[in-house]
C-alpha atoms as a PDB file:
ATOM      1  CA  UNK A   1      87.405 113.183   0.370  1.00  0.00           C
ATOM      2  CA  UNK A   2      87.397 116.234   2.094  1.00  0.00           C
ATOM      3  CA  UNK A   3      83.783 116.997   2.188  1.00  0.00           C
ATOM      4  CA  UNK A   4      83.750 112.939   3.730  1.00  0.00           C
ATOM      5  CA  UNK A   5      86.361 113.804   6.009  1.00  0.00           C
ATOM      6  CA  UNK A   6      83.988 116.521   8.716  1.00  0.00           C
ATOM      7  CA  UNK A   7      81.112 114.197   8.825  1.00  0.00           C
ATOM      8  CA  UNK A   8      83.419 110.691   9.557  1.00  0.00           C
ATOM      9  CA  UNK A   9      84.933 113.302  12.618  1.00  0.00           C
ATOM     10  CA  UNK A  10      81.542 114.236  13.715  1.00  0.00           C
ATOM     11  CA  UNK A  11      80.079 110.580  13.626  1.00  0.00           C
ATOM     12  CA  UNK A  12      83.411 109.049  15.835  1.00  0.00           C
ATOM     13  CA  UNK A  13      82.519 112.308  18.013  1.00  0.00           C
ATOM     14  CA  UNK A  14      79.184 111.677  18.520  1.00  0.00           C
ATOM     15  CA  UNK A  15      80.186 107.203  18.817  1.00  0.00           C
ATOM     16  CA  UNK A  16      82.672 108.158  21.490  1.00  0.00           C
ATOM     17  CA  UNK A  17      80.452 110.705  23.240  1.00  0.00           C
ATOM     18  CA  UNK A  18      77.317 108.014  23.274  1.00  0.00           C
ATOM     19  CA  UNK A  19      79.908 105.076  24.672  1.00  0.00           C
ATOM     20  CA  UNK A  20      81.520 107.839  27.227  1.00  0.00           C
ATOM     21  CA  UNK A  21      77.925 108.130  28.344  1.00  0.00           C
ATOM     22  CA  UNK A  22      76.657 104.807  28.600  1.00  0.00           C
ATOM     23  CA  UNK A  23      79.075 104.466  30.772  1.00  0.00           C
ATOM     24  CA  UNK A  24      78.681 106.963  32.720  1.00  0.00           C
ATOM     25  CA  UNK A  25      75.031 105.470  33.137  1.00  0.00           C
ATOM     26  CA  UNK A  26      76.211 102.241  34.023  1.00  0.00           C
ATOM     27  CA  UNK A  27      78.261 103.367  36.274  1.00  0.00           C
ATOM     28  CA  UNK A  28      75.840 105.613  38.202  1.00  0.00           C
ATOM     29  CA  UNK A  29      73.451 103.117  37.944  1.00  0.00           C
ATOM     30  CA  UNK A  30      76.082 100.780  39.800  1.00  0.00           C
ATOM     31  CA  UNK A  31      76.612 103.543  42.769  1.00  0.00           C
ATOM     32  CA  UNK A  32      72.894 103.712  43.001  1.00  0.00           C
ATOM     33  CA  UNK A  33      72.156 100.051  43.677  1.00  0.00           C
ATOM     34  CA  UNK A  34      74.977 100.203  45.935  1.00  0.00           C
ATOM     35  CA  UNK A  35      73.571 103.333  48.327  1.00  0.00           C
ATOM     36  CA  UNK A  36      70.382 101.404  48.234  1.00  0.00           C
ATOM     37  CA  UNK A  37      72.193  98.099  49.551  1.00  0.00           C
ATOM     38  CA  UNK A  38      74.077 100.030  52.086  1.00  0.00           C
ATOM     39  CA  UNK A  39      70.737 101.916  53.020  1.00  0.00           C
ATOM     40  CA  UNK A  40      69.264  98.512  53.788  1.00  0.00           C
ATOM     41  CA  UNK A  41      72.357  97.151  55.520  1.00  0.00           C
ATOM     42  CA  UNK A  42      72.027 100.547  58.096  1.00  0.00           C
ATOM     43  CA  UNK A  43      68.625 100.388  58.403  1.00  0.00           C
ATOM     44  CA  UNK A  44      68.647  96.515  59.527  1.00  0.00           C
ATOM     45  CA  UNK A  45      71.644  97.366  61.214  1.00  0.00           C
ATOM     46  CA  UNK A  46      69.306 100.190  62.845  1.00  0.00           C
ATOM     47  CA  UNK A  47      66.710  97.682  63.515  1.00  0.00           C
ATOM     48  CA  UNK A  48      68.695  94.866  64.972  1.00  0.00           C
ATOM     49  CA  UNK A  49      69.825  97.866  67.728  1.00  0.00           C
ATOM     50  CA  UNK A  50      66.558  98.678  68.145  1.00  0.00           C
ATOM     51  CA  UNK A  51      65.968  95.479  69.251  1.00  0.00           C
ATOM     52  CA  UNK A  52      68.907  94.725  71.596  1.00  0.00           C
ATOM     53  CA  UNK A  53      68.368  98.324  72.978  1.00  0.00           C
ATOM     54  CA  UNK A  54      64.642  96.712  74.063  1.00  0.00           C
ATOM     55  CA  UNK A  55      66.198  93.575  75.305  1.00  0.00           C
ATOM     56  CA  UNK A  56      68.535  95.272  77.289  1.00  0.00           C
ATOM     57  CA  UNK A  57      66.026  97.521  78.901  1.00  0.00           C
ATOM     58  CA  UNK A  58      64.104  94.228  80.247  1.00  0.00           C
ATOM     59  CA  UNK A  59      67.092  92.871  81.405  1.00  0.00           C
ATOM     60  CA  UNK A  60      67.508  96.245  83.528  1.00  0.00           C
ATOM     61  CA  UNK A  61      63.811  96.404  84.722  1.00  0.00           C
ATOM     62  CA  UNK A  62      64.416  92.295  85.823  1.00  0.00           C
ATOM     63  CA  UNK A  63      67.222  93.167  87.891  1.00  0.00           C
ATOM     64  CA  UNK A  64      66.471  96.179  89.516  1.00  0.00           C
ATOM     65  CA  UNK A  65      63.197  94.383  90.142  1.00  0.00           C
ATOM     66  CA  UNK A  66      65.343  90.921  91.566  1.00  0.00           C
ATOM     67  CA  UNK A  67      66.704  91.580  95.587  1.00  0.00           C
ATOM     68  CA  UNK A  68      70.089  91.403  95.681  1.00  0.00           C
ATOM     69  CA  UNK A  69      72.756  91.710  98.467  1.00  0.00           C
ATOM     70  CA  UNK A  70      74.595  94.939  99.123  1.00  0.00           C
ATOM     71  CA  UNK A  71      77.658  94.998  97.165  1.00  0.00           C
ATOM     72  CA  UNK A  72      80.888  94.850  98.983  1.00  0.00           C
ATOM     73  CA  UNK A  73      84.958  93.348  98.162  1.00  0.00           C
ATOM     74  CA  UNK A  74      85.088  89.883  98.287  1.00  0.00           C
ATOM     75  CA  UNK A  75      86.290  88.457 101.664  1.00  0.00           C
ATOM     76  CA  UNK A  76      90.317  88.872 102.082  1.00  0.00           C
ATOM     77  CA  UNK A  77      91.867  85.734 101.643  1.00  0.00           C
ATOM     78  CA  UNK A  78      93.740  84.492 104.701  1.00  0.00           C
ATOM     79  CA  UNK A  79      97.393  84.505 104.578  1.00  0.00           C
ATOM     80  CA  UNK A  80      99.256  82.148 106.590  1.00  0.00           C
ATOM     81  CA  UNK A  81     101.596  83.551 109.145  1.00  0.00           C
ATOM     82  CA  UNK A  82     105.484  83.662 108.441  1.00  0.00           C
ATOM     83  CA  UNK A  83     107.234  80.950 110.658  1.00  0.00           C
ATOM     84  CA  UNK A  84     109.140  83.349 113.508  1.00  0.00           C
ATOM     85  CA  UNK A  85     112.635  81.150 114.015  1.00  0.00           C
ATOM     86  CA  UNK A  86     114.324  83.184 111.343  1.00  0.00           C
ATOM     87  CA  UNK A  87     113.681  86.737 113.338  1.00  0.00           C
ATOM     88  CA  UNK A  88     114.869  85.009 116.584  1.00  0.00           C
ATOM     89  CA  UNK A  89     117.965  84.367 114.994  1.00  0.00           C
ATOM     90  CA  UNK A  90     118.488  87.842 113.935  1.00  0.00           C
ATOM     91  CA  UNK A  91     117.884  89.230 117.312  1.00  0.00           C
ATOM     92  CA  UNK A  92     120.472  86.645 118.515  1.00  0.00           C
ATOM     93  CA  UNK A  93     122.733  87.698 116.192  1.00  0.00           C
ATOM     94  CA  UNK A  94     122.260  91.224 116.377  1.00  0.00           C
ATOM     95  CA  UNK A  95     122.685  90.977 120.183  1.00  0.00           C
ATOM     96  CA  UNK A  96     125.968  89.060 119.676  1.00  0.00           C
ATOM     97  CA  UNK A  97     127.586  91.628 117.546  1.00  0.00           C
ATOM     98  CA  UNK A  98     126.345  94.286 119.664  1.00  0.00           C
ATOM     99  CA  UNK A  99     128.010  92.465 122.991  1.00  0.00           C
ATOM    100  CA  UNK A 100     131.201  91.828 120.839  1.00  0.00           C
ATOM    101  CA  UNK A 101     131.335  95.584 119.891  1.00  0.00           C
ATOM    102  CA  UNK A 102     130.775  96.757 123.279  1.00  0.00           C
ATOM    103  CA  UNK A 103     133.518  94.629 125.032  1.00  0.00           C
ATOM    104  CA  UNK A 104     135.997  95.690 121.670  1.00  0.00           C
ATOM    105  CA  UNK A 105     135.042  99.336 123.135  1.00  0.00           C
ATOM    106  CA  UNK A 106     135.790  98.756 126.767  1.00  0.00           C
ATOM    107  CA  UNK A 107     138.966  96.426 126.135  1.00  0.00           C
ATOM    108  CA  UNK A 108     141.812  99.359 125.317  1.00  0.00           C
ATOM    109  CA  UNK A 109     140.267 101.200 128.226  1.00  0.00           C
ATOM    110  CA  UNK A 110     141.721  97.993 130.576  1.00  0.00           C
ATOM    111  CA  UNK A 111     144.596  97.938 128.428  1.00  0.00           C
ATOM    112  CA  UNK A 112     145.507 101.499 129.316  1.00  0.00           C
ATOM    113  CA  UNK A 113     144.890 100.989 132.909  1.00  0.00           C
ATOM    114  CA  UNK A 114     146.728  98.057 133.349  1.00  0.00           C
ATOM    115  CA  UNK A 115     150.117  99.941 133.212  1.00  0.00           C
ATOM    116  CA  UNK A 116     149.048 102.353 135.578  1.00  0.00           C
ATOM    117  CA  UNK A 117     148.015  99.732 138.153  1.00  0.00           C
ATOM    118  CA  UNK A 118     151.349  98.662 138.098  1.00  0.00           C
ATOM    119  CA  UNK A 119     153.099 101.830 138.894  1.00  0.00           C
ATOM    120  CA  UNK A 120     150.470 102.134 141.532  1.00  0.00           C
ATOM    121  CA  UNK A 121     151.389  98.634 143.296  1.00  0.00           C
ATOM    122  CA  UNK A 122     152.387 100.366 146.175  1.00  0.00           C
ATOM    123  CA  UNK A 123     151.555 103.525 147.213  1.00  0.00           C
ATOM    124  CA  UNK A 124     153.956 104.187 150.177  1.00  0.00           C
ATOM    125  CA  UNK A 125     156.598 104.309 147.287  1.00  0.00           C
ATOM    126  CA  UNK A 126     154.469 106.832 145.056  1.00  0.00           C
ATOM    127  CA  UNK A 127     154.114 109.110 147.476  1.00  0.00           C
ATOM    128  CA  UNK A 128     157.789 109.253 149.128  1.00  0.00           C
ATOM    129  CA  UNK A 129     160.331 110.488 147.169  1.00  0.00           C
ATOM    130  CA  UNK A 130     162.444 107.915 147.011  1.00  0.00           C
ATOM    131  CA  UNK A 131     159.818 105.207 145.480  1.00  0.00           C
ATOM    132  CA  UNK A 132     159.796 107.743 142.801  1.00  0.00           C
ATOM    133  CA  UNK A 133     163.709 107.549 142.346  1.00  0.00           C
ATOM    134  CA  UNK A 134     163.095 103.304 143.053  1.00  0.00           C
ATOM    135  CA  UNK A 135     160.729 103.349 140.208  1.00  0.00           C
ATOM    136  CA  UNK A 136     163.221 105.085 137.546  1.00  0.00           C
ATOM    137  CA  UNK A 137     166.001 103.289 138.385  1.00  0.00           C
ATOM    138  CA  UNK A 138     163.743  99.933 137.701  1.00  0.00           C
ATOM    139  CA  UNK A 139     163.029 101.419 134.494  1.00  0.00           C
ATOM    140  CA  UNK A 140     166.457 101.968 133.562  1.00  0.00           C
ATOM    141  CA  UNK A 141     167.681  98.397 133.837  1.00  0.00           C
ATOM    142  CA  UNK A 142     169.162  98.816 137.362  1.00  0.00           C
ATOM    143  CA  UNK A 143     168.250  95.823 139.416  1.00  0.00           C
ATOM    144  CA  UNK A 144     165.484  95.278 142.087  1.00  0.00           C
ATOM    145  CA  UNK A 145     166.459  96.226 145.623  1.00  0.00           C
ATOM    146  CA  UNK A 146     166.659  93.754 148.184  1.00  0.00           C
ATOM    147  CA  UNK A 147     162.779  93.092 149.971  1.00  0.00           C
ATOM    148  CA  UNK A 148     163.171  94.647 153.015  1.00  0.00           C
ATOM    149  CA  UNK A 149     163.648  92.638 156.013  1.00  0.00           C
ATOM    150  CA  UNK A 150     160.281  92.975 158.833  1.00  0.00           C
ATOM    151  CA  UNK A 151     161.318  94.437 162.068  1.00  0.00           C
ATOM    152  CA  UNK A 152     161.781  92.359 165.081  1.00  0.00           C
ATOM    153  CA  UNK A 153     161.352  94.005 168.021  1.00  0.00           C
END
């Protein structure tokens, strides 16, 4: 069994080494039919630009050949006009607040004069002594004097 035993190896060797090959075959054999479909696919790939690069050329030499106006933007469209009431009324108002403001400025000036318009009522009094010493006593509490009789003569 021994002497059996080398030459069994050798012929599984050599069964596995002509299976590992066929397939190796088979499978090369597959690549190669596919690289020759893919060569065909690129070449009518190749062909079918070929062909749209010619069409495309015509098409340029037809409308380079065809006048055509100048190109320019399209015309603007026209945009209707915003109606003008509500800007009036802002002016209006504006001018309202700006009149309010102004006579809220000028009104503690009037205040403030006020009482000095009434210690000027009379200015014989303001300038003598005496209106000066009338005037105190008024603001005191002390009681008006007596109006002073006209002269008859």
């Amino acid at each position: 069994m021994r002497r059996w035993l080398p030459a069994v190896l050798a012929l599984v060797l050599v069964a596995v080494l002509v299976f590992l090959g066929y397939q190796a075959y088979t499978a090369y054999q597959n690549l190669q039919a596919r690289v020759a479909a893919l060569e065909a696919q690129v070449q009518g790939q190749g062909e079918a630009l070929k062909a749209l690069g010619e069409r495309v050329a015509r098409l340029e030499e037809e409308v380079f050949r065809a006048p055509a106006e100048p190109l320019s933007p399209p015309p603007a469209p026209e945009v209707p006009a915003p109606p003008a009431w509500p800007y009036v009324v802002g002016v209006l108002v504006l001018l309202l607040l700006l009149y309010l403001f102004l006579r809220l400025l000028r009104a503690p000036e009037k205040r403030k004069e006020a009482p000095e318009k009434a210690e000027e009522k009379s200015p014989s009094q303001a300038a003598s002594p005496e209106g000066v010493e009338e005037a105190r006593m008024l603001d005191e509490g002390a009681p008006p004097p007596p109006p002073k009789e006209p002269r008859k003569e």
